[in-house]
Protein backbone atom coordinates (compact mmCIF):
# COMPACT_ATOMS: atom_id res chain seq x y z
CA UNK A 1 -9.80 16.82 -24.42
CA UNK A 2 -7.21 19.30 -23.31
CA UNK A 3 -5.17 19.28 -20.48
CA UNK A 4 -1.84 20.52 -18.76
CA UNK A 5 -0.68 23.40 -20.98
CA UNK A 6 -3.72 25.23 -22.28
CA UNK A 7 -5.39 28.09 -20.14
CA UNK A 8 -8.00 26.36 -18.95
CA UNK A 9 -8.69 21.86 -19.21
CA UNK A 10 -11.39 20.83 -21.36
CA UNK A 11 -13.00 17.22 -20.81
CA UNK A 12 -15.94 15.43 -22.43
CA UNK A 13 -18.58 15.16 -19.79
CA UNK A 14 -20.67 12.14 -18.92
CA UNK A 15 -24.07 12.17 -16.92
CA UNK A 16 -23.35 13.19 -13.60
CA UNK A 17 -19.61 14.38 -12.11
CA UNK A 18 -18.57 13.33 -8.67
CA UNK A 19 -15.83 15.94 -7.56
CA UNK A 20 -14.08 16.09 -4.87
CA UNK A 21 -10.73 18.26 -3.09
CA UNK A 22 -7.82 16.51 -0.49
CA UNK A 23 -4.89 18.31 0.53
CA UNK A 24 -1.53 17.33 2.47
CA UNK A 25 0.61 19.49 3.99
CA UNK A 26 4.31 19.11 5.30
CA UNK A 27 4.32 18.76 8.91
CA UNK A 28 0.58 17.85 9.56
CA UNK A 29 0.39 15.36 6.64
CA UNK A 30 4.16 13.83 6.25
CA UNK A 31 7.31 14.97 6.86
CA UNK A 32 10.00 15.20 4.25
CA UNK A 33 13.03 14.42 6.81
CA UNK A 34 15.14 11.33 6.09
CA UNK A 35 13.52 8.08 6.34
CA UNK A 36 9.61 9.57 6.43
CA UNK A 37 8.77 10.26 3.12
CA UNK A 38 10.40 11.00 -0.52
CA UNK A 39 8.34 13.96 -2.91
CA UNK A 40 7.68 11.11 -4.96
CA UNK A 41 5.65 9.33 -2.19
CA UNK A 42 4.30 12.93 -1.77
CA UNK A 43 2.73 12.97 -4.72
CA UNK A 44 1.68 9.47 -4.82
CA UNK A 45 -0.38 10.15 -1.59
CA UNK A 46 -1.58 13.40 -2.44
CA UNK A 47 -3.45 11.54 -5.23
CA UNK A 48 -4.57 8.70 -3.26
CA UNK A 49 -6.44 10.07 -0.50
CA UNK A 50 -8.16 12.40 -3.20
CA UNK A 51 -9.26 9.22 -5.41
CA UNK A 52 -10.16 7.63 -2.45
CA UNK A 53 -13.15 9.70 -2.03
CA UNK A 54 -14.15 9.01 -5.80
CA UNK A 55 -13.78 5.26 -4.65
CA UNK A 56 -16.33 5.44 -1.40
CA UNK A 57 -18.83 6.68 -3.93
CA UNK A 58 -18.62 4.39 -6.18
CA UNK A 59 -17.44 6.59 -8.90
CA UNK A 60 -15.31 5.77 -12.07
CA UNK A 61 -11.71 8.27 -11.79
CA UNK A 62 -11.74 11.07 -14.54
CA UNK A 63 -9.44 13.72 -14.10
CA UNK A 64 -7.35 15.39 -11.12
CA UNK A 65 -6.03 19.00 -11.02
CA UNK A 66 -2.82 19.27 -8.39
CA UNK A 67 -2.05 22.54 -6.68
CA UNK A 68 1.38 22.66 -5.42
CA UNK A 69 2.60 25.33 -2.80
CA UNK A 70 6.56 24.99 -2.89
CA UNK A 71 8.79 26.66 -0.29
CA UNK A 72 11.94 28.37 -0.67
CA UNK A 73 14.19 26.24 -1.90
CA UNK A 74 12.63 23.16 -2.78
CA UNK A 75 13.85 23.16 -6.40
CA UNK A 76 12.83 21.62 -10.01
CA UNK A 77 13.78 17.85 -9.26
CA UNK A 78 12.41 17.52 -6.10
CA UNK A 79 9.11 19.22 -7.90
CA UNK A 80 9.29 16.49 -10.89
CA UNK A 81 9.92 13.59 -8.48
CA UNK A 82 6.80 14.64 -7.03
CA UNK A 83 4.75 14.48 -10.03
CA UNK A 84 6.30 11.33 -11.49
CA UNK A 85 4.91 9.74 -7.77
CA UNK A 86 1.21 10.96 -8.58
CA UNK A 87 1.36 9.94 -12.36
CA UNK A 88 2.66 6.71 -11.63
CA UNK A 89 -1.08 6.19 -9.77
CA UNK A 90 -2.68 8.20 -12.16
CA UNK A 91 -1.32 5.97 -14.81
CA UNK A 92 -2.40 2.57 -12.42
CA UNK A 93 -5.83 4.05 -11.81
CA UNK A 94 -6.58 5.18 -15.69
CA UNK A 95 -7.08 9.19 -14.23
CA UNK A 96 -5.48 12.40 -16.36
CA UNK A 97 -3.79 14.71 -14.50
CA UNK A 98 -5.85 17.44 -16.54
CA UNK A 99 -3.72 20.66 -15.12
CA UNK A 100 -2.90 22.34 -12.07
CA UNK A 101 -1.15 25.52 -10.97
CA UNK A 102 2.00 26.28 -8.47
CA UNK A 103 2.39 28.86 -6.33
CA UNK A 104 5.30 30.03 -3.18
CA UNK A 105 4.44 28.47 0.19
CA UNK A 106 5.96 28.69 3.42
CA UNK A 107 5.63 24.78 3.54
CA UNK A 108 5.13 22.21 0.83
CA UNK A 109 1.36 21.76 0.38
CA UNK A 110 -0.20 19.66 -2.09
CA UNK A 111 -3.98 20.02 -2.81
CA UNK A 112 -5.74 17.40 -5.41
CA UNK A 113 -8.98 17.92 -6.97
CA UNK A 114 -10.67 14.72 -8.59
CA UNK A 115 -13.27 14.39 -10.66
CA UNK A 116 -15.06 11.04 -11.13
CA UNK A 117 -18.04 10.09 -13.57
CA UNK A 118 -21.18 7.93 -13.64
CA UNK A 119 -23.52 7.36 -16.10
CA UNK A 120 -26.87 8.20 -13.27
CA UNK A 121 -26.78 9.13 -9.75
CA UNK A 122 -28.27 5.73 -8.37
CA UNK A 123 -25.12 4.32 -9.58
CA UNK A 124 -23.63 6.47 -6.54
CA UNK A 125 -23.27 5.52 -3.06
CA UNK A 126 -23.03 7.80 -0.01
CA UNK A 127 -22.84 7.98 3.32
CA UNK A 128 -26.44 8.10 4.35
CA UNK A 129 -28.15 4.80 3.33
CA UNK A 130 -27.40 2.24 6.11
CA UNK A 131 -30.60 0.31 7.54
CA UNK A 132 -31.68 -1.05 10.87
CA UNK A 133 -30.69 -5.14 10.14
CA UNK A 134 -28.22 -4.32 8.26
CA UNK A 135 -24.32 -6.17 7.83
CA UNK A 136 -21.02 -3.84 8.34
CA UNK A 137 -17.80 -4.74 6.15
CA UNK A 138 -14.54 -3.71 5.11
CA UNK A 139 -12.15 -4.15 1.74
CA UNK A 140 -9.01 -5.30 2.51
CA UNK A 141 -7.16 -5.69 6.02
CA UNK A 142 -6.66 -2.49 8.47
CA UNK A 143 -3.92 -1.18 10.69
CA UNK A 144 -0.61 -0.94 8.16
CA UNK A 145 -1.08 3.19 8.36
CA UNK A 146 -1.00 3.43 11.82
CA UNK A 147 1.41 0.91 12.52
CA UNK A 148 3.38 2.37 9.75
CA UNK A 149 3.31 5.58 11.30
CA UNK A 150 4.10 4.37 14.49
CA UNK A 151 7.91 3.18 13.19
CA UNK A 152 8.08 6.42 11.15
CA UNK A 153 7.82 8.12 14.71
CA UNK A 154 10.65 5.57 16.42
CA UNK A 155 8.20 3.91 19.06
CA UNK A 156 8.45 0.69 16.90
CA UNK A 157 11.57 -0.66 15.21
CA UNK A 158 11.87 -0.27 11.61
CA UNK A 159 14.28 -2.98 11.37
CA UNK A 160 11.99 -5.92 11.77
CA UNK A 161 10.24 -7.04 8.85
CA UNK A 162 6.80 -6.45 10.50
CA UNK A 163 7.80 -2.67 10.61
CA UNK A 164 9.42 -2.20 7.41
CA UNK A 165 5.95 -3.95 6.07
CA UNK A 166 4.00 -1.52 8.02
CA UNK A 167 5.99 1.13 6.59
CA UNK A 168 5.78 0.15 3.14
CA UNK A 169 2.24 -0.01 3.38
CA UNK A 170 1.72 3.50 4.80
CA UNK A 171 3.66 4.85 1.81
CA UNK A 172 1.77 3.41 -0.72
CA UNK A 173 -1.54 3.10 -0.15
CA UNK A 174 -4.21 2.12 -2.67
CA UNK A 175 -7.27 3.59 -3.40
CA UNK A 176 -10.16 1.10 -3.93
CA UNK A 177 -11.74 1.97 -6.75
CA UNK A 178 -12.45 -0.44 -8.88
CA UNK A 179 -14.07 -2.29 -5.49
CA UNK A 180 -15.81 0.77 -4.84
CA UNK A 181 -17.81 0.44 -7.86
CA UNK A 182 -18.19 -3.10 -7.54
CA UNK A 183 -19.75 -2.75 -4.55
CA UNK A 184 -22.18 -0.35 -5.40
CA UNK A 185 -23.09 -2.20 -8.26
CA UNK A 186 -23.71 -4.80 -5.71
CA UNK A 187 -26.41 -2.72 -3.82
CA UNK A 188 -24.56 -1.48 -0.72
CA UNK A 189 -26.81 0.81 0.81
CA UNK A 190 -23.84 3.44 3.03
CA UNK A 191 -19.91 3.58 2.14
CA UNK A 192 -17.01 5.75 3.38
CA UNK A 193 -13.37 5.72 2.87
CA UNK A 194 -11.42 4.64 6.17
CA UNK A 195 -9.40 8.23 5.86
CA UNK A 196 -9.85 9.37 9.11
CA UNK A 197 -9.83 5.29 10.94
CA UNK A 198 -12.50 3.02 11.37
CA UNK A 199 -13.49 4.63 14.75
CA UNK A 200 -14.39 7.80 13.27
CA UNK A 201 -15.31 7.20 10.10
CA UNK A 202 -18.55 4.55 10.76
CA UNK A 203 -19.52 6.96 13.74
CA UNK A 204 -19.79 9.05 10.51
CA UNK A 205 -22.18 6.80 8.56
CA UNK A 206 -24.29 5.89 11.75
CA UNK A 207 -24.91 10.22 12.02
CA UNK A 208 -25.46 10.51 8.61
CA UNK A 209 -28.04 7.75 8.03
CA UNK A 210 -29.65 8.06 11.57
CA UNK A 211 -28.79 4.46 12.74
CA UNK A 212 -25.67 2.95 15.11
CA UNK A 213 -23.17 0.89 13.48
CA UNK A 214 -21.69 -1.92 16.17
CA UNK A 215 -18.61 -2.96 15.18
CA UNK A 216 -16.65 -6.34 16.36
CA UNK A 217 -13.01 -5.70 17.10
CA UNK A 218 -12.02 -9.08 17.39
CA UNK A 219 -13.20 -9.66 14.10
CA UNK A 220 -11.43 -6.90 11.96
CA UNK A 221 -8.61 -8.13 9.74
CA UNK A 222 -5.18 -6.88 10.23
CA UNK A 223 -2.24 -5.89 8.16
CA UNK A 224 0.83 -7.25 7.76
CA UNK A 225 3.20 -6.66 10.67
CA UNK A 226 0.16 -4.73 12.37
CA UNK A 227 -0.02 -7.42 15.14
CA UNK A 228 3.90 -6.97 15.88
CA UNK A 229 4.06 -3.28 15.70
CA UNK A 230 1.00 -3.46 18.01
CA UNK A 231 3.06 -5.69 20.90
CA UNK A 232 5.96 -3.84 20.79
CA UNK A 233 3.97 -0.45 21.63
CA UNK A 234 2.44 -3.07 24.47
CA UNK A 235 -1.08 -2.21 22.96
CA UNK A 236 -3.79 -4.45 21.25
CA UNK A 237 -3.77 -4.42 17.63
CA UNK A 238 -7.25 -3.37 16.55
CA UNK A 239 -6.47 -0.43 18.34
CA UNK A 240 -4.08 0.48 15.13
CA UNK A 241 -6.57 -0.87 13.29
CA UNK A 242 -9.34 1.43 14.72
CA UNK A 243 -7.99 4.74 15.56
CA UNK A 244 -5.10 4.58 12.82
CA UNK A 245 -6.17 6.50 9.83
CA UNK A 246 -4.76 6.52 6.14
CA UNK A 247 -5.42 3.47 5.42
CA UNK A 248 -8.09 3.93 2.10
CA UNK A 249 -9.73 0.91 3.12
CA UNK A 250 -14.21 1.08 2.41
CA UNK A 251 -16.34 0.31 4.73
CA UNK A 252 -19.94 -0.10 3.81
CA UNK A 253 -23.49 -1.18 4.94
CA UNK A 254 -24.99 -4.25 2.92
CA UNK A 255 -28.53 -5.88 3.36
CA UNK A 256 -28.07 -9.28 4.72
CA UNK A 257 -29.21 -11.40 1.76
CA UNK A 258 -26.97 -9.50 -0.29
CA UNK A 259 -23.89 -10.91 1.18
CA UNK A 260 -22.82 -13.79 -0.67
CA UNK A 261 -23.37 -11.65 -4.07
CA UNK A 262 -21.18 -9.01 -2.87
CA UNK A 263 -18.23 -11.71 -1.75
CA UNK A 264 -18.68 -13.29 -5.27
CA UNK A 265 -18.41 -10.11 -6.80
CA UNK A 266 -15.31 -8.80 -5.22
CA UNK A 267 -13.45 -12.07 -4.89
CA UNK A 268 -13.76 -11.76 -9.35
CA UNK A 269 -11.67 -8.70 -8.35
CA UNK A 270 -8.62 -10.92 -6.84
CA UNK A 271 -7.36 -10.65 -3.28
CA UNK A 272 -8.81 -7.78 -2.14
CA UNK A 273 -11.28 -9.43 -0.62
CA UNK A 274 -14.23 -8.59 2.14
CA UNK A 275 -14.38 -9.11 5.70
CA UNK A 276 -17.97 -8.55 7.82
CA UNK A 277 -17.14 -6.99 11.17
CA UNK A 278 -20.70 -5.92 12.58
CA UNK A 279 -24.39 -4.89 12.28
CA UNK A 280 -26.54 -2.08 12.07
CA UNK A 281 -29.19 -1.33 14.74
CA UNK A 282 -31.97 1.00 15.42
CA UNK A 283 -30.89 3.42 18.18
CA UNK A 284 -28.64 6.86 18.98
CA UNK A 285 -26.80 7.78 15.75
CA UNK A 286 -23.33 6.66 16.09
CA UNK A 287 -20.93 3.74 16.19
CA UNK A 288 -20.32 1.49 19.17
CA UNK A 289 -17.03 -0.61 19.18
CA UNK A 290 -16.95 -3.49 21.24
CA UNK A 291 -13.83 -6.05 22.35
CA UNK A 292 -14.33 -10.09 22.14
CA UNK A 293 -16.34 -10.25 25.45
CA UNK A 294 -18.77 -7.69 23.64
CA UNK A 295 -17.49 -4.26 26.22
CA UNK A 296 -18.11 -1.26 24.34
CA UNK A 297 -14.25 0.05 23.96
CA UNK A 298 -13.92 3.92 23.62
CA UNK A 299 -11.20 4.65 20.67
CA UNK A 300 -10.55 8.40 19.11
CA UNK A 301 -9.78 8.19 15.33
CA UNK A 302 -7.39 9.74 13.53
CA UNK A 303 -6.32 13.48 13.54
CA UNK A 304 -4.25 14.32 10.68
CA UNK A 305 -1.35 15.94 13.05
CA UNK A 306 2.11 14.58 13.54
């Protein structure tokens, strides 16, 4: 293999390639004003979102290729600290950084290409799979983005612990990959990264596959601090943990007799575990969510805009 310094990266290839480009950019992405983000956390996000793709398919991480656009001023340390952030998760998540390229931008941008590897395509999982009958779940526990962001803004306090936990969670987020392949291994039929929120993103599998996805509010599982950041903005929580996006959570469609294999399976993994938060029906492609008395609630996901 060859990487960073030669003209051009050279990798040995495995059966099929998943690939797949993210980009952030300073003021629609982050901010790099005091107290929102550092370029290392830059950088460690840049390469998160992008392997979180690689994750919702199931895919093994290969290689990533970072494009940065500096502006004016932004100097050599700031530009290393950045790096160091995305090699630390390369590093975590067993990916090369492979090469890259910078160039003069108005604004600091950041743009991530990953490549991920299986051995066949039915190893892969996409979008389009889910089945009338049916279960919907999610890794992990929802909300710490958007409640995160939410104190990064000032209309929470960061100086309770349930903010700073919110905050330290929208920093750093993780992307699921080794779960992502356990769970196709498991047989999941439809998966998607929660990148843009959970409202958004299973209206995305119910389009794609041709089925609706009805989703159980009361039942998704929150974050720490999400429920505290939620009363002090006087709003219910799985609103945060709906519309908020950024949080790198999967969700996926599973048959119903596969669900006790899949919970074995991930709880091997540790305590990322799985949480079932709805069914899929026959009917107008799409995603209903619905509060605990079973009213459908109407929730916009994410837009990446500050």
């Amino acid at each position: 293999m060859r990487g960073s310094g030669d003209d051009a990266a050279v990798v040995r290839a495995r059966a099929v390639c998943v690939t797949s480009l993210d980009a952030m950019v300073e003021g629609v992405h982050f901010r790099l004003d005091d107290g929102w983000a550092t370029p290392g956390e830059v950088g460690y996000r840049a390469l998160a979102g992008a392997l979180s793709d690689l994750a919702a398919m199931g895919a093994e991480a290969g290689e990533a290729y970072i494009l940065l656009g500096l502006p004016a001023g932004f100097g050599e340390e700031r530009t290393l600290e950045l790096m160091r952030g995305a090699d630390a998760l390369a590093v975590d998540t067993g990916t090369a950084i492979a090469g890259g390229y910078v160039v003069s931008a108005s604004v600091l941008t950041v743009s991530v290409t990953v490549v991920g590897w299986a051995d066949s395509a039915e190893e892969l999982v996409g979008r389009d799979g889910a089945r009338d009958g049916d279960l919907v779940g999610v890794t992990g526990r929802l909300g710490g983005a958007g409640a995160g962001l939410a104190v990064l803004a000032g209309r929470a306090s960061a100086r309770t612990a349930a903010g700073a936990a919110a905050v330290r969670r929208s920093r750093r987020p993780v992307p699921r990959l080794r779960e992502g392949r356990v769970l196709a291994a498991s047989g999941v039929h439809a998966m998607i990264d929660l990148s843009d929120g959970l409202a958004a993103d299973a209206a995305h599998v119910g389009r794609a596959s041709g089925v609706h996805l009805r989703v159980n509010l009361a039942a998704l599982p929150l974050d720490t601090g999400v429920a505290e950041v939620a009363a002090e903005l006087g709003e219910s929580p799985w609103r945060l943990a709906a519309a908020g996006g950024e949080d790198y959570e999967l969700c996926f469609c599973a048959a119903a007799e596969d669900r006790q294999r899949i919970e074995d399976e991930m709880a091997k993994l540790g305590e990322v575990g799985v949480t079932w938060i709805g069914e899929v029906l026959a009917g107008a492609p799409g995603a209903t969510l619905s509060d605990a008395r079973g009213e459908a609630v109407r929730i916009e996901g994410y837009e990446h805009l500050l």
